[in-house]
Structure formats: C-alpha cells, structure tokens
PDB file of N, CA and C in Angstrom:
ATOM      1  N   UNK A   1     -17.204  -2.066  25.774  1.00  0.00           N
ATOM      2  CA  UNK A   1     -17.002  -3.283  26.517  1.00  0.00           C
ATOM      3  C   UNK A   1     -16.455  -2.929  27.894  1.00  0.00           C
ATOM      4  N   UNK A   2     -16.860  -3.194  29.203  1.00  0.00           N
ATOM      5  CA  UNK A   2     -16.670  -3.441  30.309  1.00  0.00           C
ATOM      6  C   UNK A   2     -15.792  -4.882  30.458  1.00  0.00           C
ATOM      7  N   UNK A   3     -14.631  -4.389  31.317  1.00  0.00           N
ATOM      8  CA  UNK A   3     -13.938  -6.056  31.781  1.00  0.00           C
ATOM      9  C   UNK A   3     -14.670  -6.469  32.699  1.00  0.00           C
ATOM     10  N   UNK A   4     -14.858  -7.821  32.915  1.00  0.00           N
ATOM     11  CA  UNK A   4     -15.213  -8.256  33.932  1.00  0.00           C
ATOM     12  C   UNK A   4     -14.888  -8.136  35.314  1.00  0.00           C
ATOM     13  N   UNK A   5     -13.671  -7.393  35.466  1.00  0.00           N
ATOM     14  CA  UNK A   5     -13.148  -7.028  37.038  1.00  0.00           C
ATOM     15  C   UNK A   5     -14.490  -6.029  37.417  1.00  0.00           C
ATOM     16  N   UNK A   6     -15.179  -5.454  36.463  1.00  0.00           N
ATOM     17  CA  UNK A   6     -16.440  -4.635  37.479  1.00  0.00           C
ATOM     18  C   UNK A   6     -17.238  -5.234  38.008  1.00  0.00           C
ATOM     19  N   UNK A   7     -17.579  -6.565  37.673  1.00  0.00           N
ATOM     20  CA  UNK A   7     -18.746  -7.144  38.084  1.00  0.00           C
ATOM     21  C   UNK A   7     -19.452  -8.448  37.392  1.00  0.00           C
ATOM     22  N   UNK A   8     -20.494  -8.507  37.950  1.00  0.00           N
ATOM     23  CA  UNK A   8     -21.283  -9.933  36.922  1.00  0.00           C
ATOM     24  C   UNK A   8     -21.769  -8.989  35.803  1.00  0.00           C
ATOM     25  N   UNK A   9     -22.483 -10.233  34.978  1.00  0.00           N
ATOM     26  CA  UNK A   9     -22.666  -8.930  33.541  1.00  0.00           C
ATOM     27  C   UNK A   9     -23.976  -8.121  33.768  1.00  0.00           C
ATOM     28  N   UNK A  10     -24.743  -8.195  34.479  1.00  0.00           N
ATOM     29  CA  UNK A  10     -25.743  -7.299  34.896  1.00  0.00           C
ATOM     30  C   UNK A  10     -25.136  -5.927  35.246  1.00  0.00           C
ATOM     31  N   UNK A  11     -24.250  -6.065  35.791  1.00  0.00           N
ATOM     32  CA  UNK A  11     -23.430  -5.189  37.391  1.00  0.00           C
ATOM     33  C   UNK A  11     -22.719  -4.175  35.401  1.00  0.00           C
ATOM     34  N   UNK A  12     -22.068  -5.000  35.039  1.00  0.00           N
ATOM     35  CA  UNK A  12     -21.144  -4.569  33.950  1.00  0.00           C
ATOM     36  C   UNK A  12     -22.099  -3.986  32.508  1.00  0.00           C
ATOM     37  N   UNK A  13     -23.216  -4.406  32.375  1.00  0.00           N
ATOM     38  CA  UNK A  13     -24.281  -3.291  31.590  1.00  0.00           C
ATOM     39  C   UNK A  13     -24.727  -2.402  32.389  1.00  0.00           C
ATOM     40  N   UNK A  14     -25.129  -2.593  33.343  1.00  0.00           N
ATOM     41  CA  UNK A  14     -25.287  -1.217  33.864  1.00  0.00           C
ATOM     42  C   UNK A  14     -24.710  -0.085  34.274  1.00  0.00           C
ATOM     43  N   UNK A  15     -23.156  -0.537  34.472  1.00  0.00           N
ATOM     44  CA  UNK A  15     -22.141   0.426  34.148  1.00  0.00           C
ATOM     45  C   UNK A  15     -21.883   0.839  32.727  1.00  0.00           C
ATOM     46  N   UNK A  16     -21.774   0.059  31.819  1.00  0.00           N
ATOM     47  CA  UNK A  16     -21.814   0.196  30.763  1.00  0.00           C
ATOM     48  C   UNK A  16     -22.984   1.447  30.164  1.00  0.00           C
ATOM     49  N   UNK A  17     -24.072   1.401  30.224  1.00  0.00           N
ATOM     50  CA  UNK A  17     -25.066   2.434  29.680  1.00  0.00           C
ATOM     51  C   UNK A  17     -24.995   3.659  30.669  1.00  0.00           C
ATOM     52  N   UNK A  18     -24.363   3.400  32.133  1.00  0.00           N
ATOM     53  CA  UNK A  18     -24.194   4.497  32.421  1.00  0.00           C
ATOM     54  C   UNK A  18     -23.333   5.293  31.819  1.00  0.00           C
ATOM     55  N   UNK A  19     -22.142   4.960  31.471  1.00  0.00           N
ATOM     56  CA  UNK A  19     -21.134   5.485  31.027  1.00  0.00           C
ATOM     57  C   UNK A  19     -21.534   6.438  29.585  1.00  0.00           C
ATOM     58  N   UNK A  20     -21.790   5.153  28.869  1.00  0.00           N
ATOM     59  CA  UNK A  20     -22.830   5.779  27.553  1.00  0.00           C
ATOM     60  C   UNK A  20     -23.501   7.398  27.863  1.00  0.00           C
ATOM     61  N   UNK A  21     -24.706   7.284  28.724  1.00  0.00           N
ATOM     62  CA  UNK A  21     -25.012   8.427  28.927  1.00  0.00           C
ATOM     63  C   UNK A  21     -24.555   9.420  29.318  1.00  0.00           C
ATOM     64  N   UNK A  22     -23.443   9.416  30.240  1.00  0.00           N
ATOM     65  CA  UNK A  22     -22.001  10.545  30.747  1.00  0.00           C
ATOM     66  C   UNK A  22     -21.248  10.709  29.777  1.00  0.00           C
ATOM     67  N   UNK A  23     -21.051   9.571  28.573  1.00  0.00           N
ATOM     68  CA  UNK A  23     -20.511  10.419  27.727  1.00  0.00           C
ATOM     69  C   UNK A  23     -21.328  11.665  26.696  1.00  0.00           C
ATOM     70  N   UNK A  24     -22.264  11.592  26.693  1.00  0.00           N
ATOM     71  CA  UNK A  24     -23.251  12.332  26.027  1.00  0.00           C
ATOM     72  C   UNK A  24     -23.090  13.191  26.527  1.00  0.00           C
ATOM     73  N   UNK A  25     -22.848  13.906  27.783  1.00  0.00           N
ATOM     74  CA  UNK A  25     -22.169  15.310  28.291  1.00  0.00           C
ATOM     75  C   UNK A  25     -21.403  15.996  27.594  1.00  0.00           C
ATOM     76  N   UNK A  26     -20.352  15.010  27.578  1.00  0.00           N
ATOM     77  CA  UNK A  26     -18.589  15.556  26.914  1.00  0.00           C
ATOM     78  C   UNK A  26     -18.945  15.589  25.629  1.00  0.00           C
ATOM     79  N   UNK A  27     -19.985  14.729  24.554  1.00  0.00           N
ATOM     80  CA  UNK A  27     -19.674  14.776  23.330  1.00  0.00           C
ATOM     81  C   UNK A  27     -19.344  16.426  22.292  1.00  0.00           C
ATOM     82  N   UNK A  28     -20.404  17.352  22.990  1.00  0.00           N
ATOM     83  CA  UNK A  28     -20.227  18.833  22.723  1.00  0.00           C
ATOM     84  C   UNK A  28     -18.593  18.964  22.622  1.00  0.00           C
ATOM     85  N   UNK A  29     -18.131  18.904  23.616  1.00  0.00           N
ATOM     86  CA  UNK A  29     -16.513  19.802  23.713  1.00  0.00           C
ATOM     87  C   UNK A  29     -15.502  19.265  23.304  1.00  0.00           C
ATOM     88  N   UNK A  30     -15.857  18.075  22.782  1.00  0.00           N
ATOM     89  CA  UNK A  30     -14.749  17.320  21.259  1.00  0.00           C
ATOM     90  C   UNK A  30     -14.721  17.803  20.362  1.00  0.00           C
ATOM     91  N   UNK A  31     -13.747  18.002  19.943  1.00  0.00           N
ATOM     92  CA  UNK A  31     -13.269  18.313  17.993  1.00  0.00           C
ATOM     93  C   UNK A  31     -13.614  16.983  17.358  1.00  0.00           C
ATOM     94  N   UNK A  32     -14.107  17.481  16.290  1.00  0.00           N
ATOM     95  CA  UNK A  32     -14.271  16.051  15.361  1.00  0.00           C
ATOM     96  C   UNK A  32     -13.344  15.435  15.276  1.00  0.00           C
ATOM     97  N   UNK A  33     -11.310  15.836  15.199  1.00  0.00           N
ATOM     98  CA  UNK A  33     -10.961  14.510  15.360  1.00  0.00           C
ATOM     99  C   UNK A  33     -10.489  13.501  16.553  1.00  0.00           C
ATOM    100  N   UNK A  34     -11.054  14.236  17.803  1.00  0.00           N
ATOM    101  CA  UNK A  34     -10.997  13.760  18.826  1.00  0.00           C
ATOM    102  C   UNK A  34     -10.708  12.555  19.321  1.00  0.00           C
ATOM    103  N   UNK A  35     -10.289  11.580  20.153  1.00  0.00           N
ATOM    104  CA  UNK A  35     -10.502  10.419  20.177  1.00  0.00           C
ATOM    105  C   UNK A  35     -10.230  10.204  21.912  1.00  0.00           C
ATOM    106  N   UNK A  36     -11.376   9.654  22.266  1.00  0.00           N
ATOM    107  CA  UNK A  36     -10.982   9.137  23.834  1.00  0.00           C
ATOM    108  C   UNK A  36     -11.658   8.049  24.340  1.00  0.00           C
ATOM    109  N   UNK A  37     -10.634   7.213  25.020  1.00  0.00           N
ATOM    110  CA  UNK A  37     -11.500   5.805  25.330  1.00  0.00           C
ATOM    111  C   UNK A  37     -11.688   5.960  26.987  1.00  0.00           C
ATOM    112  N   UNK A  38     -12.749   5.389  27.444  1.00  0.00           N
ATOM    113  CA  UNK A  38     -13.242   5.253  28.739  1.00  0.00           C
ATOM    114  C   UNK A  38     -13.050   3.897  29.657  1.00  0.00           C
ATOM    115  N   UNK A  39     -12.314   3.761  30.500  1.00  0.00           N
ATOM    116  CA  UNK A  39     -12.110   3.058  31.108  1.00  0.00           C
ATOM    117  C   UNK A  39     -12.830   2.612  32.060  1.00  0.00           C
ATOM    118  N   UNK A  40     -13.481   1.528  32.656  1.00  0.00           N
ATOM    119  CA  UNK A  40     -14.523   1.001  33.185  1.00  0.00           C
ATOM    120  C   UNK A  40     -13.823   0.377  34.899  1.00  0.00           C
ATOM    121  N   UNK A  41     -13.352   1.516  36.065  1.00  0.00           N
ATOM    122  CA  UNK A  41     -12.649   0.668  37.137  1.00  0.00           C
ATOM    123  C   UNK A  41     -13.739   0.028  37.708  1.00  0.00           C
ATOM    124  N   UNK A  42     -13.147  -1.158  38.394  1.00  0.00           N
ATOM    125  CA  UNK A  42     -14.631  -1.747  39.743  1.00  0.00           C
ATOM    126  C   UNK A  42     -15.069  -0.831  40.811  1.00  0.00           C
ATOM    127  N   UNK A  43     -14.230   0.409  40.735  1.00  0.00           N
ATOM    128  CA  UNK A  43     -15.375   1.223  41.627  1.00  0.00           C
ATOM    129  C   UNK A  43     -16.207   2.264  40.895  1.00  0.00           C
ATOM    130  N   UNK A  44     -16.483   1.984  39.718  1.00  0.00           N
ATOM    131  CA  UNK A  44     -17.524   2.761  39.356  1.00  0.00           C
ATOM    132  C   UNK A  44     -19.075   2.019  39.387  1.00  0.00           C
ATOM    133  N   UNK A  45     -18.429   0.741  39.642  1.00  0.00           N
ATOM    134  CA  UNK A  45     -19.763  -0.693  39.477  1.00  0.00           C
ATOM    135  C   UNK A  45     -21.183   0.564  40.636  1.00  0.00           C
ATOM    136  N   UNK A  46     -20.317   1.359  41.907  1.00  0.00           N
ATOM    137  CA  UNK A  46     -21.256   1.346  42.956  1.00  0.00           C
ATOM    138  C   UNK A  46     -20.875   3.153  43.255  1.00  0.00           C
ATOM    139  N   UNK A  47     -20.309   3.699  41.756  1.00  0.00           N
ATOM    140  CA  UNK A  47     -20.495   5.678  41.696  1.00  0.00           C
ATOM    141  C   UNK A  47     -21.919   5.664  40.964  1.00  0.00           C
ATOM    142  N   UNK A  48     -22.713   6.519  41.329  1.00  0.00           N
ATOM    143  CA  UNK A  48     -23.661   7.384  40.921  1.00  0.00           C
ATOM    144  C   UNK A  48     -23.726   8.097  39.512  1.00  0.00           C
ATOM    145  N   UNK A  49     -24.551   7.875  38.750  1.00  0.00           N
ATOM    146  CA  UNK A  49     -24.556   8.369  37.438  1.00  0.00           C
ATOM    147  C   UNK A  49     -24.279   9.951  37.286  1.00  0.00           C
ATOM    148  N   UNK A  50     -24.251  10.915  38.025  1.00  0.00           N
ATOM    149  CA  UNK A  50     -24.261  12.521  38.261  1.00  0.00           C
ATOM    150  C   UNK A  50     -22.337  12.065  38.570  1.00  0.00           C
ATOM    151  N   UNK A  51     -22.197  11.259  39.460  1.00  0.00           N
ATOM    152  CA  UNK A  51     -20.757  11.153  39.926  1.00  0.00           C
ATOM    153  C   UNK A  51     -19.484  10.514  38.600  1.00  0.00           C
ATOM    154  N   UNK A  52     -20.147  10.027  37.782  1.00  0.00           N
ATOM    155  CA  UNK A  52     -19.577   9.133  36.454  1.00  0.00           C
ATOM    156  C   UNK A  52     -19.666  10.618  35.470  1.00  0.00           C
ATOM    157  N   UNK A  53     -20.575  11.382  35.106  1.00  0.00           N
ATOM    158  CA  UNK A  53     -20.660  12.253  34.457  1.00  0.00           C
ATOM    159  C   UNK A  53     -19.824  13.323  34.697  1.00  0.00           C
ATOM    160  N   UNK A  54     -19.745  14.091  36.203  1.00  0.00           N
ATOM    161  CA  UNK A  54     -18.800  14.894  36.775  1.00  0.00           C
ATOM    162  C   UNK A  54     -17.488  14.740  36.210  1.00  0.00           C
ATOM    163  N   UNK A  55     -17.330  13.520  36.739  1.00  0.00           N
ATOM    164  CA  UNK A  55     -15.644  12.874  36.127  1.00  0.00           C
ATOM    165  C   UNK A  55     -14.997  12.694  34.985  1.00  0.00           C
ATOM    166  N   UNK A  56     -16.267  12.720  34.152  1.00  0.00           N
ATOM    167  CA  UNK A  56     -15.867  12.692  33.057  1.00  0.00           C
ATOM    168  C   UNK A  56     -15.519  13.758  32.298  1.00  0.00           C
ATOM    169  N   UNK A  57     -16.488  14.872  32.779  1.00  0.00           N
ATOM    170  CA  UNK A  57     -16.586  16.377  31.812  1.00  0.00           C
ATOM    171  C   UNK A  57     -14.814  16.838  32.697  1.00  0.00           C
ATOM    172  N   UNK A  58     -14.955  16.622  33.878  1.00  0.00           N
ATOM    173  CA  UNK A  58     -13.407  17.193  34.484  1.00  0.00           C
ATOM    174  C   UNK A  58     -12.337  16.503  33.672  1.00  0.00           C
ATOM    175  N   UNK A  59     -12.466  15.231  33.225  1.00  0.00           N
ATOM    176  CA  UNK A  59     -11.056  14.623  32.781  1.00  0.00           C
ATOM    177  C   UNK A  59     -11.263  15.161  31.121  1.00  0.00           C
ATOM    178  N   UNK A  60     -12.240  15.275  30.537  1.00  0.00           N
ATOM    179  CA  UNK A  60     -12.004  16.044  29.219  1.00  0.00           C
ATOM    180  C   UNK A  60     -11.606  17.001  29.088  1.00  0.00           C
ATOM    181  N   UNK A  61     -12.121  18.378  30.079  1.00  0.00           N
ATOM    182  CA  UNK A  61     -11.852  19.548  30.349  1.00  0.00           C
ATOM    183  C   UNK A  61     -10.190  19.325  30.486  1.00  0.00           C
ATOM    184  N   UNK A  62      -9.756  18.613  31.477  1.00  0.00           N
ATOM    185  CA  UNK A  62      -8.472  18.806  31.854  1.00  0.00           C
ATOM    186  C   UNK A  62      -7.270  18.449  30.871  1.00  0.00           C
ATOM    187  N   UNK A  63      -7.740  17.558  29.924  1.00  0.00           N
ATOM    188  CA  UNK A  63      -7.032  16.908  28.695  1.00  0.00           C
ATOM    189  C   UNK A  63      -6.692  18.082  27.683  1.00  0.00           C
ATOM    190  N   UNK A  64      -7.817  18.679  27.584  1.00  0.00           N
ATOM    191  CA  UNK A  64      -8.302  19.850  26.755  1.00  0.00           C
ATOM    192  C   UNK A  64      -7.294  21.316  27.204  1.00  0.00           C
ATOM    193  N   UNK A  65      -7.323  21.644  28.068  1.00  0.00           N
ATOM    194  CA  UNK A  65      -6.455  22.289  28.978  1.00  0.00           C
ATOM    195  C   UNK A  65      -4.692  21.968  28.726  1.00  0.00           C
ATOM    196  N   UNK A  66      -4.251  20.588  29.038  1.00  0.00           N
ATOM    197  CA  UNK A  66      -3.535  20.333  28.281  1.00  0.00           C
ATOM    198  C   UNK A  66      -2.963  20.288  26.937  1.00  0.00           C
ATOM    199  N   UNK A  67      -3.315  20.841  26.247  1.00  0.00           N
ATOM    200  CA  UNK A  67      -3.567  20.552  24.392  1.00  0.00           C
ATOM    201  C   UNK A  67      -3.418  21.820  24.307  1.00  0.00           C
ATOM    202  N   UNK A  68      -4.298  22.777  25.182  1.00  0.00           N
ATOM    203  CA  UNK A  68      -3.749  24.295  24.942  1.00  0.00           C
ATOM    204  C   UNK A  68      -2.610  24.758  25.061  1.00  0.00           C
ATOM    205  N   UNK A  69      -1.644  24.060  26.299  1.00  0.00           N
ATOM    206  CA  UNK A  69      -0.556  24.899  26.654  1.00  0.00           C
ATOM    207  C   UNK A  69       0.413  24.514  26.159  1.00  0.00           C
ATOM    208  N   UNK A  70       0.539  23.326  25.183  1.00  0.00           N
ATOM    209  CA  UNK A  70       1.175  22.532  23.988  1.00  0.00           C
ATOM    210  C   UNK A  70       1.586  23.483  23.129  1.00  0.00           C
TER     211      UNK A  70
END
C-alpha cells in the first residue's frame, strides 16, 4: 500500500509496482527470516525505476552491514 501523500492513485500504482520490481533485486540477500518494509516518500512518485532499485540494494546492504558489527 502506497499513502496517498505520493499522489493520485494512478501516480501511487505506479510507484507501487515500481517498488515491487526493485524489490526483486534485494530479495537474493535476505535471510529467510528477514523482514523489511518499504516506505513509499512523494518524491519517489517522479525517481526513476534504476534510481528506486539503487536505493534500495544500498539501504539493505547497509542494514546488513549493520547486523554484522552487532
């Protein structure tokens, strides 16, 4: 679910399935009991699908990174 602060609901599925597909990047470098939710800001309504994906593999990576030095 997308909040409506991104947009009309056109604007907000199409962020929406973008996201979907950027997560399909990261799904590899999760542990099965993994858990991470994605947050939908209004400036992703008008980032680039390569630019949504980038961000995403960096903020897993970096989470991940964290967890190690734990």
């Amino acid at each position: 679910m997308v909040s409506k602060a991104v947009g009309n609901a056109v604007q907000r599925h199409r962020v929406a399935r973008r996201l979907r597909h950027a997560a399909r990047s990261v799904i590899g470098e999760l542990c099965p009991g993994d858990r991470i939710v994605i947050r939908a800001l209004p400036g992703c309504r008008d980032a680039e699908s390569s630019q949504l994906e980038a961000e995403m593999v960096a903020g897993v990576r970096a989470v991940r990174r964290l967890g190690e030095s734990r």
